[in-house]
C-alpha atoms as a PDB file:
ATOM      1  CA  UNK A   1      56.079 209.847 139.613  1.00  0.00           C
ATOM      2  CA  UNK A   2      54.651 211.821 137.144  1.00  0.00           C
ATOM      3  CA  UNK A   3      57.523 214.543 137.452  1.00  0.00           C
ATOM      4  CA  UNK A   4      59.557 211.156 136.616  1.00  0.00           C
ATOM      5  CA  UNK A   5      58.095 210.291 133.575  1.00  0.00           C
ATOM      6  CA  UNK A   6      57.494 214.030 132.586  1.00  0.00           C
ATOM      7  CA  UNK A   7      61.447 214.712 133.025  1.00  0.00           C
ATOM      8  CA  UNK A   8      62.041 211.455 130.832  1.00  0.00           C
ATOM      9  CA  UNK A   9      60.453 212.608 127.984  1.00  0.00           C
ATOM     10  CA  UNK A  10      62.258 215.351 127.949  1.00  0.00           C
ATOM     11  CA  UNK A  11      65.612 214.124 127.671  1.00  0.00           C
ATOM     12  CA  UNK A  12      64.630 212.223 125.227  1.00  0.00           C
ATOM     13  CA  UNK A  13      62.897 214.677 122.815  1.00  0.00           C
ATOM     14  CA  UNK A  14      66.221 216.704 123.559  1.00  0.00           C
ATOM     15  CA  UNK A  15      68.651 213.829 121.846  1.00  0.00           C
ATOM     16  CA  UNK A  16      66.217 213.512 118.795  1.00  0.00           C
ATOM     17  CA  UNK A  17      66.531 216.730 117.888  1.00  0.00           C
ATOM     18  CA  UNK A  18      69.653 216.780 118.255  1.00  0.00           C
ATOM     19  CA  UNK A  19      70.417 213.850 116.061  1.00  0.00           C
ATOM     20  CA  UNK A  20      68.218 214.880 113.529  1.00  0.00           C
ATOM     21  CA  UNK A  21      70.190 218.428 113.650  1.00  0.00           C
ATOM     22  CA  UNK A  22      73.476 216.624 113.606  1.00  0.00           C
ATOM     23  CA  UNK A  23      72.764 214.665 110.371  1.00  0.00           C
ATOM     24  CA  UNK A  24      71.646 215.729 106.616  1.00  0.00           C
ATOM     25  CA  UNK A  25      68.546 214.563 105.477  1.00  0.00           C
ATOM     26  CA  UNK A  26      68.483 212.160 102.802  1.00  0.00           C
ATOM     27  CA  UNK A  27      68.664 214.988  99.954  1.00  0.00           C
ATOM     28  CA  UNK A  28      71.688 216.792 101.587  1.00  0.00           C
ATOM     29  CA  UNK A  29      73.134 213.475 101.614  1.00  0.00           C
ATOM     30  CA  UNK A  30      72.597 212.169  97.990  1.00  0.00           C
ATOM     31  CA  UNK A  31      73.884 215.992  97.241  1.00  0.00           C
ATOM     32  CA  UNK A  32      77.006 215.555  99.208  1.00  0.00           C
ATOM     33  CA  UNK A  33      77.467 212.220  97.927  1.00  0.00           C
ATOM     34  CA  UNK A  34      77.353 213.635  93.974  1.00  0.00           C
ATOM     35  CA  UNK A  35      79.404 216.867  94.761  1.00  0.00           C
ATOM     36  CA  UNK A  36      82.115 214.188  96.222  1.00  0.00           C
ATOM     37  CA  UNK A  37      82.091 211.749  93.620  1.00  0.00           C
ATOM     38  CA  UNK A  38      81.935 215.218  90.715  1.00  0.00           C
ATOM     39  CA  UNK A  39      85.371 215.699  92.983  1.00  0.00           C
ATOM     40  CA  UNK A  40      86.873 212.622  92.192  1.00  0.00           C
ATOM     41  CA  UNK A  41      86.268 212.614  88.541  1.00  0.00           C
ATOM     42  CA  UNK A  42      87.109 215.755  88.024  1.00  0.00           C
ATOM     43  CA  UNK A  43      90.838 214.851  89.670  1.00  0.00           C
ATOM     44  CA  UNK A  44      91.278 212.185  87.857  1.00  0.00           C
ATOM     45  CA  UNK A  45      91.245 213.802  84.818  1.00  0.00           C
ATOM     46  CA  UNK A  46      93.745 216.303  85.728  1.00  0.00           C
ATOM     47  CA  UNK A  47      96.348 213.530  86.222  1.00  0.00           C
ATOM     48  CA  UNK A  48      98.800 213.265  83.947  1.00  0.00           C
ATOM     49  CA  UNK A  49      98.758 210.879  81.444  1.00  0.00           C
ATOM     50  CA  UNK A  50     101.283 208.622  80.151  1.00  0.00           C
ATOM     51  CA  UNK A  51     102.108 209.182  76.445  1.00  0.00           C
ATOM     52  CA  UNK A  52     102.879 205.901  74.742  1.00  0.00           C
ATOM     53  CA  UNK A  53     105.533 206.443  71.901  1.00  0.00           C
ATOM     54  CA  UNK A  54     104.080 206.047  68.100  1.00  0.00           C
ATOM     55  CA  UNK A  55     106.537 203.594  66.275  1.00  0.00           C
ATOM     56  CA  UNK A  56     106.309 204.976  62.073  1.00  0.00           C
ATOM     57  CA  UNK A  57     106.717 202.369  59.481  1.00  0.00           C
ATOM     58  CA  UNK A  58     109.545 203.091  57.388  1.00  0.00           C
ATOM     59  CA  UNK A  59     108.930 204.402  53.829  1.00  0.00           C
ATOM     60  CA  UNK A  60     109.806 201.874  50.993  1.00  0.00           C
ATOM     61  CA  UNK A  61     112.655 202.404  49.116  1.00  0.00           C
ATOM     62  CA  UNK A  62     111.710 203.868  45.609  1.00  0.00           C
ATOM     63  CA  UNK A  63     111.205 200.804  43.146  1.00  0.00           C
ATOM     64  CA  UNK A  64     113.842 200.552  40.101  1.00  0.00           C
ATOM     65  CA  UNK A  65     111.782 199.668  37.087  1.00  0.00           C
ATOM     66  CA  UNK A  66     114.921 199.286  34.589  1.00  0.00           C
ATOM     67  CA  UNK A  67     116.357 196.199  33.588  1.00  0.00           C
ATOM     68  CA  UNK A  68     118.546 195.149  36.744  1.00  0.00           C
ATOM     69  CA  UNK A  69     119.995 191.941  34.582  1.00  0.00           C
ATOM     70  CA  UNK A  70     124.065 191.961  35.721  1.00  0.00           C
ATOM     71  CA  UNK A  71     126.438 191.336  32.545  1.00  0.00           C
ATOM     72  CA  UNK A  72     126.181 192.216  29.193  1.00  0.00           C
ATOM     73  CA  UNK A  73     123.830 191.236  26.537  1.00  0.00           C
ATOM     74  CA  UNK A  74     125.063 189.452  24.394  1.00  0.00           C
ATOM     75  CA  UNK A  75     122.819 190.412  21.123  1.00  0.00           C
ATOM     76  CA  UNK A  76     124.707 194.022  21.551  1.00  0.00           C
ATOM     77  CA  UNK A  77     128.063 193.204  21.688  1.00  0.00           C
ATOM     78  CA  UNK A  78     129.885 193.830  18.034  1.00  0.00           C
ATOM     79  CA  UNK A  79     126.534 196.573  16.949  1.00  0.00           C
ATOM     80  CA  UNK A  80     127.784 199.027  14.901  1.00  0.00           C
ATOM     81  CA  UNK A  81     124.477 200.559  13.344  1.00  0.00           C
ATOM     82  CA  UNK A  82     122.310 203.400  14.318  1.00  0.00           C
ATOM     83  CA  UNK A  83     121.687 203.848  17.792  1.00  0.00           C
ATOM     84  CA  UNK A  84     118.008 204.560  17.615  1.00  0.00           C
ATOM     85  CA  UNK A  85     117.856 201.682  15.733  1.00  0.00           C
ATOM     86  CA  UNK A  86     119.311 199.012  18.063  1.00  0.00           C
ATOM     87  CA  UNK A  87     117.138 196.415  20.121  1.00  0.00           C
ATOM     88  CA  UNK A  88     115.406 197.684  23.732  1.00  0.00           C
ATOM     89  CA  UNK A  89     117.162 195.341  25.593  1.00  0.00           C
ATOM     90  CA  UNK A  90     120.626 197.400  24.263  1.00  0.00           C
ATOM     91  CA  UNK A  91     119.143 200.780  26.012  1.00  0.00           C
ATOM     92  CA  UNK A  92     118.747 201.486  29.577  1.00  0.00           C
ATOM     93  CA  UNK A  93     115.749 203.887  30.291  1.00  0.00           C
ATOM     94  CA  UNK A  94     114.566 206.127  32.732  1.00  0.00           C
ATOM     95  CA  UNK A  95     110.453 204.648  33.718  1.00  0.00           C
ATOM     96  CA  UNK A  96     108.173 206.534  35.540  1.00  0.00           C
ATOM     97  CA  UNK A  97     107.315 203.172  37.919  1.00  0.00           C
ATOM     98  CA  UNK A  98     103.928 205.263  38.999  1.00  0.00           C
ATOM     99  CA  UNK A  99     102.372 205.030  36.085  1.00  0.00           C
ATOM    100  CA  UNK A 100      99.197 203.572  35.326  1.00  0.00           C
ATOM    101  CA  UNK A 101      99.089 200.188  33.512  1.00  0.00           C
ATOM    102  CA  UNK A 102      98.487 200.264  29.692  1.00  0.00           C
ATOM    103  CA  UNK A 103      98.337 203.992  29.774  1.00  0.00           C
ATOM    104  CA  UNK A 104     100.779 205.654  26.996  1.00  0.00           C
ATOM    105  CA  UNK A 105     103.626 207.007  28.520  1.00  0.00           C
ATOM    106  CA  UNK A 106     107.169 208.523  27.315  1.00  0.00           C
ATOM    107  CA  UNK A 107     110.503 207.596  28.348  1.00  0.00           C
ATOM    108  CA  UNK A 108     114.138 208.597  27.498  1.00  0.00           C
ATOM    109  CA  UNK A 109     116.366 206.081  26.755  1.00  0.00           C
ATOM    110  CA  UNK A 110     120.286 205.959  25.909  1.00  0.00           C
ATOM    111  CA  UNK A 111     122.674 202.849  24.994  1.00  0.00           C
ATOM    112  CA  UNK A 112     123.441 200.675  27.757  1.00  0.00           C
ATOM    113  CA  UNK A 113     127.470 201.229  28.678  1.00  0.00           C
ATOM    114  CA  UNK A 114     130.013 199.706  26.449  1.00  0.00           C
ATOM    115  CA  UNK A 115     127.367 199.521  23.368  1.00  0.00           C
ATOM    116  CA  UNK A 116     128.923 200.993  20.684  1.00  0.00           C
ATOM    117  CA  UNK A 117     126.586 202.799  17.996  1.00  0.00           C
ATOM    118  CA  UNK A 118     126.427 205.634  15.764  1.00  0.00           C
ATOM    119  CA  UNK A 119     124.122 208.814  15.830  1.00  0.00           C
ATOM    120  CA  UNK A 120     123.126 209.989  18.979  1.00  0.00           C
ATOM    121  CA  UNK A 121     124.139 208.621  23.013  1.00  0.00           C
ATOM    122  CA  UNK A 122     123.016 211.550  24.939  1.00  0.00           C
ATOM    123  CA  UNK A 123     119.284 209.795  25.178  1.00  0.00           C
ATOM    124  CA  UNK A 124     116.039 210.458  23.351  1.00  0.00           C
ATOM    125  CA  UNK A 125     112.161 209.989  23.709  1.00  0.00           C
ATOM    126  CA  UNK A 126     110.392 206.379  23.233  1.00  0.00           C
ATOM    127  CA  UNK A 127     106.780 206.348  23.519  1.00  0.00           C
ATOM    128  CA  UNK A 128     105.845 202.713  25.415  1.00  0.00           C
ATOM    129  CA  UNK A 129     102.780 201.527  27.240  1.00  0.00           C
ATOM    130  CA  UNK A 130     102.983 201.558  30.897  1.00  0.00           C
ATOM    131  CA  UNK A 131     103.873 197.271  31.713  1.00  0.00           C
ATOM    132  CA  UNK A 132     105.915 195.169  33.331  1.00  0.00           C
ATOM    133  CA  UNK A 133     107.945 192.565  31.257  1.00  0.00           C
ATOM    134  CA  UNK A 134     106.147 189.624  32.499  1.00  0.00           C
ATOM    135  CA  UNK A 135     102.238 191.168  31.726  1.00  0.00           C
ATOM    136  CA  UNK A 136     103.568 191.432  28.263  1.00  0.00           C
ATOM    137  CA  UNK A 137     101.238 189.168  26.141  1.00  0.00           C
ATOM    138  CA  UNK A 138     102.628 185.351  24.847  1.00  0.00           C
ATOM    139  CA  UNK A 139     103.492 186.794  21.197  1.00  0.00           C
ATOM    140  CA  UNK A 140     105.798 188.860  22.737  1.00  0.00           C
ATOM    141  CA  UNK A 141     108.344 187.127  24.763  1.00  0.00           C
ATOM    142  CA  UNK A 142     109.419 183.516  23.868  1.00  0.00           C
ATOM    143  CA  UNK A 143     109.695 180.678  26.462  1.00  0.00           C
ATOM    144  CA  UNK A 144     112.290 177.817  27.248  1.00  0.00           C
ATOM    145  CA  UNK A 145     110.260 174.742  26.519  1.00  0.00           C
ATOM    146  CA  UNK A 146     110.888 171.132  28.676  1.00  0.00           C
ATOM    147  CA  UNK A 147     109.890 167.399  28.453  1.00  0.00           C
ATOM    148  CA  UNK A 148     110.423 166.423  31.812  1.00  0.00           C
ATOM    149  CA  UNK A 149     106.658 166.597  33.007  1.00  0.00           C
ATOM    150  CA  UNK A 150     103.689 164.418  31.766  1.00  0.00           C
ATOM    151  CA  UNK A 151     101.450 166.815  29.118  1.00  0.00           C
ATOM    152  CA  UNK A 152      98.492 163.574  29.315  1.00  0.00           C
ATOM    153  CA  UNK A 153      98.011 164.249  32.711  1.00  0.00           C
ATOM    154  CA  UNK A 154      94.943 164.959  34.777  1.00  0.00           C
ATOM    155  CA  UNK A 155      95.007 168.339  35.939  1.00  0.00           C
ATOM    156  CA  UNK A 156      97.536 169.500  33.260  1.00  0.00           C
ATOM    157  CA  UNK A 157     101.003 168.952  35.231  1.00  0.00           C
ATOM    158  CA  UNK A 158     102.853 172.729  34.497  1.00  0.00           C
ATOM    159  CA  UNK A 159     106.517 173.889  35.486  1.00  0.00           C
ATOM    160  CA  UNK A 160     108.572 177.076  35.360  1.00  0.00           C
ATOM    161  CA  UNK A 161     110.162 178.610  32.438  1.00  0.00           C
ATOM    162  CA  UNK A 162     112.479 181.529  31.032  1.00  0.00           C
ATOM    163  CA  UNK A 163     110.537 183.586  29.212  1.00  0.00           C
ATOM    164  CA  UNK A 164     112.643 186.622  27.440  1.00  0.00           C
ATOM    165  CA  UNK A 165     111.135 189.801  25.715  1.00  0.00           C
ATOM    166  CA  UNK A 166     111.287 190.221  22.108  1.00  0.00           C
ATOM    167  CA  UNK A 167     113.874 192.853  21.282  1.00  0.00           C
ATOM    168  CA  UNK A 168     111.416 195.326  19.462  1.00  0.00           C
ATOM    169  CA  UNK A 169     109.077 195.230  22.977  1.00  0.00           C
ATOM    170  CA  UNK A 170     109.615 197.748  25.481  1.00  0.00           C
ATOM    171  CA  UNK A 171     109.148 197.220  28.847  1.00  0.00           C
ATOM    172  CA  UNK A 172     109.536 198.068  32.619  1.00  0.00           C
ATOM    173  CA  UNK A 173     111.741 195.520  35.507  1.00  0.00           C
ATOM    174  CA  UNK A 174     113.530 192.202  34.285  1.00  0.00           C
ATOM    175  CA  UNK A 175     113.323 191.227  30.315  1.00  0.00           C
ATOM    176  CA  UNK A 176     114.148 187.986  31.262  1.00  0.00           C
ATOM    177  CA  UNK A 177     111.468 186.268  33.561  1.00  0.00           C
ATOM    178  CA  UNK A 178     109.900 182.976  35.328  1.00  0.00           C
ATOM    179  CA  UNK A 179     106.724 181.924  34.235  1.00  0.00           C
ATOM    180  CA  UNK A 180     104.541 179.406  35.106  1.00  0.00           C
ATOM    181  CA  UNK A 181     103.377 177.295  31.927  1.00  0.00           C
ATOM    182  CA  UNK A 182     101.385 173.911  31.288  1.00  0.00           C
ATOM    183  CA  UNK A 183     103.413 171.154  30.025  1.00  0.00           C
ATOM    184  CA  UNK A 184     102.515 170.698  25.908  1.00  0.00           C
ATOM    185  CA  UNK A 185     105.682 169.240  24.590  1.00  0.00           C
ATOM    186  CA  UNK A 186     104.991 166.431  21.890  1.00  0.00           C
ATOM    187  CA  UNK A 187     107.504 163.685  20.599  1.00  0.00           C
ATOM    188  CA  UNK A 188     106.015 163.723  17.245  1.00  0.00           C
ATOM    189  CA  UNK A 189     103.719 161.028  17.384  1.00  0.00           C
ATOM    190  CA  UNK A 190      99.847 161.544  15.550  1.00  0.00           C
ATOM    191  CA  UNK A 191      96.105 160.824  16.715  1.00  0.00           C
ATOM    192  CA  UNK A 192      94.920 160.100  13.495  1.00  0.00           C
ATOM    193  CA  UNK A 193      97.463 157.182  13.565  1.00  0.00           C
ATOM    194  CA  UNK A 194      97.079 155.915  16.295  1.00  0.00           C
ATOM    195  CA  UNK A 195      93.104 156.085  15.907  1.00  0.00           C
ATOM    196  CA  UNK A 196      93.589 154.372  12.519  1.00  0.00           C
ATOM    197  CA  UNK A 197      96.054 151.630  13.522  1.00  0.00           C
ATOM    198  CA  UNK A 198      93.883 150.980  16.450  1.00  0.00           C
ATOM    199  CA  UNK A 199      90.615 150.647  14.012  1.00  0.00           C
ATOM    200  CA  UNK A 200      92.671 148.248  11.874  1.00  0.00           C
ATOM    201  CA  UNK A 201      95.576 146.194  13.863  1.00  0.00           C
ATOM    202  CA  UNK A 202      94.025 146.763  17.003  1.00  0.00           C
ATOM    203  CA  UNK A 203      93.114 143.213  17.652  1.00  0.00           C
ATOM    204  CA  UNK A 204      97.055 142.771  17.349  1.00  0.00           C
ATOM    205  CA  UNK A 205      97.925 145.629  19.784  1.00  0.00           C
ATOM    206  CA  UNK A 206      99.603 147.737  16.776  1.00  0.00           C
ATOM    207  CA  UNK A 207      97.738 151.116  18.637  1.00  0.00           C
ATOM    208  CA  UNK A 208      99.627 149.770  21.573  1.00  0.00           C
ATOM    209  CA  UNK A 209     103.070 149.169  20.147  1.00  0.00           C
ATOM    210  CA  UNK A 210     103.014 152.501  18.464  1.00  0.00           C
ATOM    211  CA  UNK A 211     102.346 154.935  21.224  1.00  0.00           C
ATOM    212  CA  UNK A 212     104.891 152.984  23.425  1.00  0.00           C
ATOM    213  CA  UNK A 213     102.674 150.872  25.658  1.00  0.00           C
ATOM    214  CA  UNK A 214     104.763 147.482  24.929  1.00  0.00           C
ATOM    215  CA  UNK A 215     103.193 145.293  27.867  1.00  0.00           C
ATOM    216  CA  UNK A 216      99.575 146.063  26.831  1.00  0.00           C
ATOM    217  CA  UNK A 217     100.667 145.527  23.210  1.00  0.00           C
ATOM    218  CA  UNK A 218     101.663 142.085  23.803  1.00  0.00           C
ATOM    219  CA  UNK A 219      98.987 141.602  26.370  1.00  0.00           C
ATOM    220  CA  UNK A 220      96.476 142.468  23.216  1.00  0.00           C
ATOM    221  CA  UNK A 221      98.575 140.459  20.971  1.00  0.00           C
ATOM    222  CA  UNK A 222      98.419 137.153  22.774  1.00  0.00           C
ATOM    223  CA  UNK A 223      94.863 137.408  23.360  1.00  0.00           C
ATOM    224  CA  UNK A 224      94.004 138.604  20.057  1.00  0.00           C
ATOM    225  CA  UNK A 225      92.393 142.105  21.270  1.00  0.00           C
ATOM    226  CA  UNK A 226      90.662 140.584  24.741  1.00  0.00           C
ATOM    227  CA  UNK A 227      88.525 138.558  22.271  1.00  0.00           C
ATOM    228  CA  UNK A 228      87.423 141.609  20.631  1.00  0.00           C
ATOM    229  CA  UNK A 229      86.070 143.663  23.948  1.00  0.00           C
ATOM    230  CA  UNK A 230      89.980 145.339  24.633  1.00  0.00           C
ATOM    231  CA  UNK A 231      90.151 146.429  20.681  1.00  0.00           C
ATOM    232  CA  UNK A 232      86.564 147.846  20.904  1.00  0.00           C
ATOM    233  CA  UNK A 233      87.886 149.952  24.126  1.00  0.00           C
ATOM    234  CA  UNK A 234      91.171 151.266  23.295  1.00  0.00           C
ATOM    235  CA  UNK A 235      89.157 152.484  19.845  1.00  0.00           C
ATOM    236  CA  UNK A 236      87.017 154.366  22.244  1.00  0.00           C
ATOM    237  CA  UNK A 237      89.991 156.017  24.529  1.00  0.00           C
ATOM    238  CA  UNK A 238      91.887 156.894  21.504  1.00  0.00           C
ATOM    239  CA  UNK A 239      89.074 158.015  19.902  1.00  0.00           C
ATOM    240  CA  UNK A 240      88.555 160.343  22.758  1.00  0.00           C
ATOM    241  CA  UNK A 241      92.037 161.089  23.407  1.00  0.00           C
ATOM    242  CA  UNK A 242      92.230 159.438  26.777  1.00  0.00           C
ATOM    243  CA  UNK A 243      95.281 156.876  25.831  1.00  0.00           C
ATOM    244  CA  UNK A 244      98.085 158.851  24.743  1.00  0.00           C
ATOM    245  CA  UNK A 245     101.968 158.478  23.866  1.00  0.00           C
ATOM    246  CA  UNK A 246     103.968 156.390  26.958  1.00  0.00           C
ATOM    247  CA  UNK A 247     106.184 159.120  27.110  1.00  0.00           C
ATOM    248  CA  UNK A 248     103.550 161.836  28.551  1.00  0.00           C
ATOM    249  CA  UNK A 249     103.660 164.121  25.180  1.00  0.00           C
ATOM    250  CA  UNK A 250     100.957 165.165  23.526  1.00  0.00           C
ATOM    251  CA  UNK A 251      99.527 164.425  20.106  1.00  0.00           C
ATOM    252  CA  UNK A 252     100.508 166.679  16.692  1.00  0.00           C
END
């Protein structure tokens, strides 16, 4: 029996060790593990990688800063004077469009084709200062007026307009441009009359009548100013410019 027990022992002290000899300790094993995973990485990066085409933006086409207006202007046909003496908007000039704004620059101009003028054509020097035509300032181009908005209004109603360069301005792009601009046409009629006929004939809607309010002016008439409270009123809104003409202008 105790050969038995002696002999079992054995055996099984002979599989430990030879488990134990068969697999890594723990350290061999986290070492294994790294060196295999170090393996993996170090494969992937050798794959090849796919190469996704760059698109390029195409490069603007260089700006034209001359006057691009089509036809002929009509202030040069029939010149027959100097040809350094003509307007800008006869010449057509060559602009440097990268230069800085309000900087001093020089330009060479030469008459537009089928300008006629005397002295030189083959194009001389014109000192200017580096703008566009619409950042000239409002003395130097004029603008179309119109009397189809309301100038009394509340925010100031505005509308678009042809501006043109003067002649003796030089400038870069268009001569001839929109522009935004508040309406501030008038029809003539005056504040101080108005304020005056409303201090006076108010009572009898005269303010009324004048500036063009006909239903309130008859409204005042037949009630002889709202018993005194609409005269004192409308004396107040003219005063202050709050009651203008019917037609939307604007005082003088």
């Amino acid at each position: 029996m105790f050969s038995f027990h002696l002999y079992t022992g054995f055996i099984f002290c002979h599989f430990v060790i030879i488990g134990y000899a068969s697999s890594p300790p723990d350290g061999n094993l986290n070492s294994a593990l790294t060196l295999e995973m170090r393996k993996n990485v170090t494969s992937s990066n050798n794959l090849p990688t796919e190469h996704t085409p760059t698109t390029t933006k195409p490069q603007p086409a260089p700006e034209n800063c001359s006057d691009q207006t089509p036809g002929k202007v009509k202030s040069c046909q029939g010149y027959n004077g100097a040809c350094h003496q003509m307007g800008y908007e006869c010449l057509q000039c060559d602009f440097n469009c990268s230069c800085v704004y309000g900087q001093k620059i020089n330009v060479t101009c030469r008459p537009r084709e089928a300008v006629e003028c005397k002295g030189e054509k083959d194009g001389w020097s014109i000192e200017m200062t580096c703008l566009y035509c619409y950042q000239t300032e409002p003395w130097q181009h004029t603008c179309q007026g119109t009397d189809q908005c309301e100038a009394v209004s509340s925010p100031r109603e505005t509308f678009k307009s042809n501006c043109t360069v003067s002649s003796d301005v030089l400038c870069m792009g268009r001569r001839t441009f929109l522009k935004k601009l508040p309406c501030n046409w008038t029809s003539g009629y005056k504040w101080s009359t108005a304020l005056l006929l409303s201090i006076t004939l108010g009572g009898f809607g005269a303010d009324r009548f004048y500036l063009g309010h006909w239903q309130e002016g008859i409204g005042k008439l037949f009630s002889f100013g709202g018993l005194g409270v609409w005269t004192i009123i409308d004396v107040i809104l003219i005063a202050i410019r709050y009651i203008g003409p019917a037609d939307g202008s604007l005082y003088i």
